[in-house]
Protein backbone atom coordinates (compact mmCIF):
# COMPACT_ATOMS: atom_id res chain seq x y z
CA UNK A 1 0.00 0.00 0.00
CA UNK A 2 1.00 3.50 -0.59
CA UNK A 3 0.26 5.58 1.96
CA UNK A 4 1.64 6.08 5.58
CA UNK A 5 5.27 7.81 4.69
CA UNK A 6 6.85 10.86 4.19
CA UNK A 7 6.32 11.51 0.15
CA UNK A 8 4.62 14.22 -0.82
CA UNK A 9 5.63 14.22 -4.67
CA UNK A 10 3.02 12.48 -5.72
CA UNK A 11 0.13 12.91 -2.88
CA UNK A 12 0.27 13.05 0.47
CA UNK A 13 1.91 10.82 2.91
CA UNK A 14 2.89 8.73 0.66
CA UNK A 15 5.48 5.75 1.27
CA UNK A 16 7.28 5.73 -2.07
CA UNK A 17 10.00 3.57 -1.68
CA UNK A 18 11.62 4.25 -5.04
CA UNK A 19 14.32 6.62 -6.07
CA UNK A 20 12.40 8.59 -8.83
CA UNK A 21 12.91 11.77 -10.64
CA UNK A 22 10.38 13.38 -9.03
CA UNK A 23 11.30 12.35 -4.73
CA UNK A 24 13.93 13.53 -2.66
CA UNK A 25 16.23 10.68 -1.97
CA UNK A 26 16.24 11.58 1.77
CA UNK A 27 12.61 11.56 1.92
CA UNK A 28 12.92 8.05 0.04
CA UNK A 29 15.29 7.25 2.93
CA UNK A 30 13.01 7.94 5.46
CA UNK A 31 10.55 5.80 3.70
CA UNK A 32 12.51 2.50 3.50
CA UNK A 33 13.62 2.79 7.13
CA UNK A 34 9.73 3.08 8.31
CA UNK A 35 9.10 0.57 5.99
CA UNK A 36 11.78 -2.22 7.58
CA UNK A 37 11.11 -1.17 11.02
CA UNK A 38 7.31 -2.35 10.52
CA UNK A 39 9.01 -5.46 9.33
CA UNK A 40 10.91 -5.69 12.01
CA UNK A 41 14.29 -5.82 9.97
CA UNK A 42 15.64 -2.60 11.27
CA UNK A 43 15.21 -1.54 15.24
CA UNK A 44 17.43 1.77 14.50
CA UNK A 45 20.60 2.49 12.32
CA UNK A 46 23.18 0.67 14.26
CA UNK A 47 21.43 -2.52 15.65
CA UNK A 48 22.85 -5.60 14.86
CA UNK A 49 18.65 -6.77 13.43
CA UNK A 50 19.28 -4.36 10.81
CA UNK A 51 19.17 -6.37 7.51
CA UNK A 52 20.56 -5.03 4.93
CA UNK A 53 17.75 -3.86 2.07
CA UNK A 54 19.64 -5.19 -1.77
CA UNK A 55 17.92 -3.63 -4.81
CA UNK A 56 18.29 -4.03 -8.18
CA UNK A 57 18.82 -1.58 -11.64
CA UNK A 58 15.94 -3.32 -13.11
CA UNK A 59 15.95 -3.79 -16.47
CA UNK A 60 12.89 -5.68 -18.22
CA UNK A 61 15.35 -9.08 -18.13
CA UNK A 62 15.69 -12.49 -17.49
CA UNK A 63 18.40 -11.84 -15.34
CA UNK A 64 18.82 -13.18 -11.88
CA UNK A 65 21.53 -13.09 -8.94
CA UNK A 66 22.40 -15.02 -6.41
CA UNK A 67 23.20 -13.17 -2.98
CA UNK A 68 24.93 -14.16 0.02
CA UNK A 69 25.89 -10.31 1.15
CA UNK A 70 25.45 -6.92 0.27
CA UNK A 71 27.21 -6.26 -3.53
CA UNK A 72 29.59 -2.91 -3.09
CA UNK A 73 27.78 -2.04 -6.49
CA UNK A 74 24.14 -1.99 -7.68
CA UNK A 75 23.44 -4.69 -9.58
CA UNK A 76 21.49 -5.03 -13.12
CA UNK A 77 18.93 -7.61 -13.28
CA UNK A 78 14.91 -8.53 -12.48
CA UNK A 79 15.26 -11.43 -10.02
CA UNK A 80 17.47 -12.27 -6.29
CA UNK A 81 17.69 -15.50 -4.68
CA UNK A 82 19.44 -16.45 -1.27
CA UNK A 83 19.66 -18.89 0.96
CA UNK A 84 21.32 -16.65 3.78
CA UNK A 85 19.72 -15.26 6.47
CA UNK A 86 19.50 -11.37 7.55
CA UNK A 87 19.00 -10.51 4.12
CA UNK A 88 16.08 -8.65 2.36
CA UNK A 89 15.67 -8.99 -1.15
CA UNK A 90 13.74 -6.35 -2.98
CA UNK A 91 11.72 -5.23 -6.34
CA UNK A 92 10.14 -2.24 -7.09
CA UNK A 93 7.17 -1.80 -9.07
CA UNK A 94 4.46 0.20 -10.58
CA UNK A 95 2.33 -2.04 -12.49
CA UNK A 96 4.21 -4.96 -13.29
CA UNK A 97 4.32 -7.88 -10.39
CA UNK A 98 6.36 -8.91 -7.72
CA UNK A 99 6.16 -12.26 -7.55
CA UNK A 100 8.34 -14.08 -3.78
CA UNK A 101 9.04 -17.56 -3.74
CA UNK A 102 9.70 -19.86 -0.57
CA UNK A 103 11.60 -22.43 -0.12
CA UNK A 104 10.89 -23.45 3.08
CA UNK A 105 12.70 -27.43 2.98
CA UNK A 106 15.88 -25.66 1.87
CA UNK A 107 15.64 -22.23 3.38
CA UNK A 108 16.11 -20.66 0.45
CA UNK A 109 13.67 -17.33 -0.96
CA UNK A 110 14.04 -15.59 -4.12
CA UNK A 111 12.23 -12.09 -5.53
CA UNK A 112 11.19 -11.49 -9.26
CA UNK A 113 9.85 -8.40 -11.33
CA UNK A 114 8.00 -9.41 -13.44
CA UNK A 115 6.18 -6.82 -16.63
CA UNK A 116 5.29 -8.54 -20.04
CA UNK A 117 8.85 -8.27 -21.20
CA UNK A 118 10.01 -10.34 -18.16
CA UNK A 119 7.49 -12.70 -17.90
CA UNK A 120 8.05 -13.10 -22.12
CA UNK A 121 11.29 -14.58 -20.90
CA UNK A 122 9.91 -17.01 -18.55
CA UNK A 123 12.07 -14.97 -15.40
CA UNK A 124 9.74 -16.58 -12.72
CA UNK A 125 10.05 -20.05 -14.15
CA UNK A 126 13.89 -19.90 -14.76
CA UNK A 127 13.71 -18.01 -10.83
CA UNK A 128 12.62 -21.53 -9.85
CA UNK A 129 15.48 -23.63 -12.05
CA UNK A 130 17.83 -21.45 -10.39
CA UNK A 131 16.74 -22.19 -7.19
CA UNK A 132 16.90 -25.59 -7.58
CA UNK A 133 20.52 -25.02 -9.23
CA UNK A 134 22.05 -23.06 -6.24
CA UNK A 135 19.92 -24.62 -3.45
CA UNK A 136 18.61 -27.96 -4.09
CA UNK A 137 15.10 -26.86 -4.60
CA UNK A 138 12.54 -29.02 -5.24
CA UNK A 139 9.66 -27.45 -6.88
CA UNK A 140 6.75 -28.86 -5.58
CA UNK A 141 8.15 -27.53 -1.82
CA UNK A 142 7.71 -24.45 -3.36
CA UNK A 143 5.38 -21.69 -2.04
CA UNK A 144 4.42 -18.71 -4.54
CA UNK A 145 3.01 -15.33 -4.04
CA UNK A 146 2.47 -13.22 -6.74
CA UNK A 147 1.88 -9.27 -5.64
CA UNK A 148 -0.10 -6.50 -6.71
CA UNK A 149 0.08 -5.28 -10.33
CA UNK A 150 -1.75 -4.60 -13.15
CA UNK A 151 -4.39 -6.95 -13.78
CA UNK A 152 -6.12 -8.84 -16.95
CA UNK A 153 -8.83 -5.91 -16.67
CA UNK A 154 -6.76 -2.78 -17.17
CA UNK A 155 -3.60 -3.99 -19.22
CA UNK A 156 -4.22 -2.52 -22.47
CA UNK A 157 -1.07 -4.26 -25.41
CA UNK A 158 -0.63 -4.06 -28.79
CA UNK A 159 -1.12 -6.76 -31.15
CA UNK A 160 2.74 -7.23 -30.67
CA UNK A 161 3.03 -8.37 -27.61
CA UNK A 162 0.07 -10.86 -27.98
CA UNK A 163 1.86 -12.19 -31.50
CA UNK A 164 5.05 -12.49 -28.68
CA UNK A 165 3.73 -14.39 -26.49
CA UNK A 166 2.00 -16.53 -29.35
CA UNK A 167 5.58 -17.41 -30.40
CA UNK A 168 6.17 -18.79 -27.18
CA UNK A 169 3.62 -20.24 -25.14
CA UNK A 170 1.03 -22.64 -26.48
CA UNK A 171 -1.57 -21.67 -23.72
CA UNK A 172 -1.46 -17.76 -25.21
CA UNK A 173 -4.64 -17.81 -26.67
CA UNK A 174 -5.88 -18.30 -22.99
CA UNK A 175 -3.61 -15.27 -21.52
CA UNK A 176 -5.68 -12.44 -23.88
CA UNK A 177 -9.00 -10.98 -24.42
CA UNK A 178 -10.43 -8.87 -27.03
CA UNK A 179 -13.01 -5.56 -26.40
CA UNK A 180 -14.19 -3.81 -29.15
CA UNK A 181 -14.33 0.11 -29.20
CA UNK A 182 -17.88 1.41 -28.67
CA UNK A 183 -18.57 4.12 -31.08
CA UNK A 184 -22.26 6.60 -30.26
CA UNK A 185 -21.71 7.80 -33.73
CA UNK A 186 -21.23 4.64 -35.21
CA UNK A 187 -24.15 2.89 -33.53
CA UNK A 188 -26.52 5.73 -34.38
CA UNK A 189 -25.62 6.57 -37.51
CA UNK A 190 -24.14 3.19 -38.91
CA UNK A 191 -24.52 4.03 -43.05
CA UNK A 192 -21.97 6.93 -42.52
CA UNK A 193 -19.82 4.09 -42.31
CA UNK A 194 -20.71 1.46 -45.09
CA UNK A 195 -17.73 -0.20 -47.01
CA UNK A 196 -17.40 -2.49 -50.09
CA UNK A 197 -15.79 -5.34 -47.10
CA UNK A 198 -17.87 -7.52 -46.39
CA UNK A 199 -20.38 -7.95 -44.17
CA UNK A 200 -20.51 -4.94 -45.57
CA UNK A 201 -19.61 -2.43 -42.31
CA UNK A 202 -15.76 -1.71 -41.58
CA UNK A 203 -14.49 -3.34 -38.33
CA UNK A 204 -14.63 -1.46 -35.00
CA UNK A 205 -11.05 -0.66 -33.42
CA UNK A 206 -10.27 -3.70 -30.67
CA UNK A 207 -8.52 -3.46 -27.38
CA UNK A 208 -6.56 -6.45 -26.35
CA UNK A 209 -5.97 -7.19 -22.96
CA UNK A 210 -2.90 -9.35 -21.10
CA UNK A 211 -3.58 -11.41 -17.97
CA UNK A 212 -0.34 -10.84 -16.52
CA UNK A 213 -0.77 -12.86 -13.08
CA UNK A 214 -2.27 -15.64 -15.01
CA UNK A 215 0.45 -15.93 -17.60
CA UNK A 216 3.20 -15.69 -14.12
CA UNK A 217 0.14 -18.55 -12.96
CA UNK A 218 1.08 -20.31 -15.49
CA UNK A 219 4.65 -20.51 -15.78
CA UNK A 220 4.52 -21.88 -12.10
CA UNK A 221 2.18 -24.71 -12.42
CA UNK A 222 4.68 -25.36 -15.77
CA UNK A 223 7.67 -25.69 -13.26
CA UNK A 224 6.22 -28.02 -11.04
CA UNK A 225 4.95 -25.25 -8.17
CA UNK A 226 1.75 -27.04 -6.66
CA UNK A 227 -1.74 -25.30 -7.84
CA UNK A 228 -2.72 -24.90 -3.88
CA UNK A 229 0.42 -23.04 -3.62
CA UNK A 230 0.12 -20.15 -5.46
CA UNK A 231 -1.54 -16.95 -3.89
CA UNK A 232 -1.97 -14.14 -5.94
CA UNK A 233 -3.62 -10.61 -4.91
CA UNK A 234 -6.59 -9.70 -6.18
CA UNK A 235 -5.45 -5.97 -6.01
CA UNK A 236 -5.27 -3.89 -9.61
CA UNK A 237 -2.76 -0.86 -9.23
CA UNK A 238 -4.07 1.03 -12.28
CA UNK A 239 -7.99 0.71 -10.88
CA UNK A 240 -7.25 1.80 -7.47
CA UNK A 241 -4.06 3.91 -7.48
CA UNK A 242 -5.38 5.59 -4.23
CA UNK A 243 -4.09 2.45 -2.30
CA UNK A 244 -1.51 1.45 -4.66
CA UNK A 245 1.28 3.36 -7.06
CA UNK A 246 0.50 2.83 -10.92
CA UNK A 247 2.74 3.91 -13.56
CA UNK A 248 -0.21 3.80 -16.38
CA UNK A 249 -3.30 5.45 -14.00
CA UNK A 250 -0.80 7.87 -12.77
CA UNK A 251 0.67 8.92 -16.55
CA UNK A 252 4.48 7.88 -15.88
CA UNK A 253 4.61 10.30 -12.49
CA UNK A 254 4.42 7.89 -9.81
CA UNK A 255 6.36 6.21 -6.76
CA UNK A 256 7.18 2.64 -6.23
CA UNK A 257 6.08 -0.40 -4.57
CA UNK A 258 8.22 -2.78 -3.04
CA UNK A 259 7.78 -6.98 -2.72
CA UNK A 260 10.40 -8.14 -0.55
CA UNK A 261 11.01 -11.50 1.07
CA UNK A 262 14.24 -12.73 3.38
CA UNK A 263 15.25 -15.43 5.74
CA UNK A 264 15.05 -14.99 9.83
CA UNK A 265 18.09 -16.83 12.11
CA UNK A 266 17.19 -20.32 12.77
CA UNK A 267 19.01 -19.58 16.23
């Protein structure tokens, strides 16, 4: 949720928790340490429960790290995994999903962004190959939460992206819906608009629509993560953007959500 910090950028009291053009990065500052205290990962700047917060330049990829500390540089990628504990991984959004996955046999937690681009390259399902890679992880011990984002009834896409995802998934058909424009003038006066196609009338503009969670659904159940483990919110970001930060509702001026997951001590 949005509100409850310091922002004021793009409302009031808002808890932006993303370094954009338009926030002061000490306000943003404030933000993320109100926002790990309510975790209960920070207790003030020099306690030893202070977990360190590791971010991403995210870039619309497939790429994913594996942590174990704190890099001394930002890395460039759309997906974290670790098995070590103290740490919280992090992804920012606006629209496109956060999507966590436990681990909780092996210990081990990773944290994907995923927008059309990402989920195009299958991040979430290669997040869980890479688990199982690095940490043994067996994907039917798998639990899966997929975040708030843009949902199936507000994300607009070109024809495209729908031919994209055509080219690589043979349950596409099943990920997009069509609307056609409504036209008053049309509908009232419909012989302004007789052509020599047939049936005779020209076609009304379409809107086609991508079911983003379900197509991140998807890719789960196709890796082997249990149906009765996947929990995804119902929340849309670009039809209520007073509870939640949407890059599309908001025209491109916007803060930034954060999914992030980590690993208490077992001591």
């Amino acid at each position: 949720m949005r509100g409850g910090g310091s922002s004021r950028a793009y409302g009031k009291a808002d808890l932006n928790l993303g370094f954009t053009k338009d926030d002061s990065r000490a306000v943003v500052e404030r933000n993320r340490q109100a926002f790990l205290k309510a975790l209960g990962a920070r207790n003030g700047a020099r306690s030893r429960n202070s977990w360190p917060l590791i971010t991403l330049r995210q870039i619309h990829s497939d790429r994913i790290h594996t942590v174990d500390r704190p890099a001394a540089e930002q890395m460039a990628g759309d997906g974290l995994i670790t098995s070590t504990p103290g740490l919280l991984l992090a992804i920012q959004t606006a629209d496109c999903l956060p999507v966590i996955l436990v681990d909780t046999k092996h210990r081990a937690v990773g944290v994907f962004h995923a927008g059309w681009r990402g989920t195009l390259a299958r991040i979430v399902e290669k997040g869980v190959g890479e688990m199982y890679r690095h940490f043994g992880t067996s994907a039917r011990d798998l639990k899966a939460a997929i975040g708030p984002g843009i949902q199936g009834c507000c994300y607009a896409v070109g024809e495209e992206v729908r031919a994209k995802f055509e080219s690589q998934f043979a349950y596409a058909a099943s990920l997009f819906r069509e609307v056609k424009d409504s036209d008053p003038v049309r509908e009232k006066y419909p012989l302004l608009f007789l052509t020599a196609r047939a049936p005779g009338h020209s076609e009304l503009p379409k809107t086609i629509f991508l079911d983003l969670v379900e197509a991140n659904r998807q890719q789960l159940l196709a890796a082997g993560v249990a149906k009765k483990n996947i929990e995804a919110s119902p929340f849309c970001t670009n039809c209520h953007p007073e509870l939640l930060f949407s890059y599309r509702a908001e025209k491109g001026k916007t803060g930034r959500l954060m999914g992030v997951v980590g690993i208490r001590s077992s001591s």
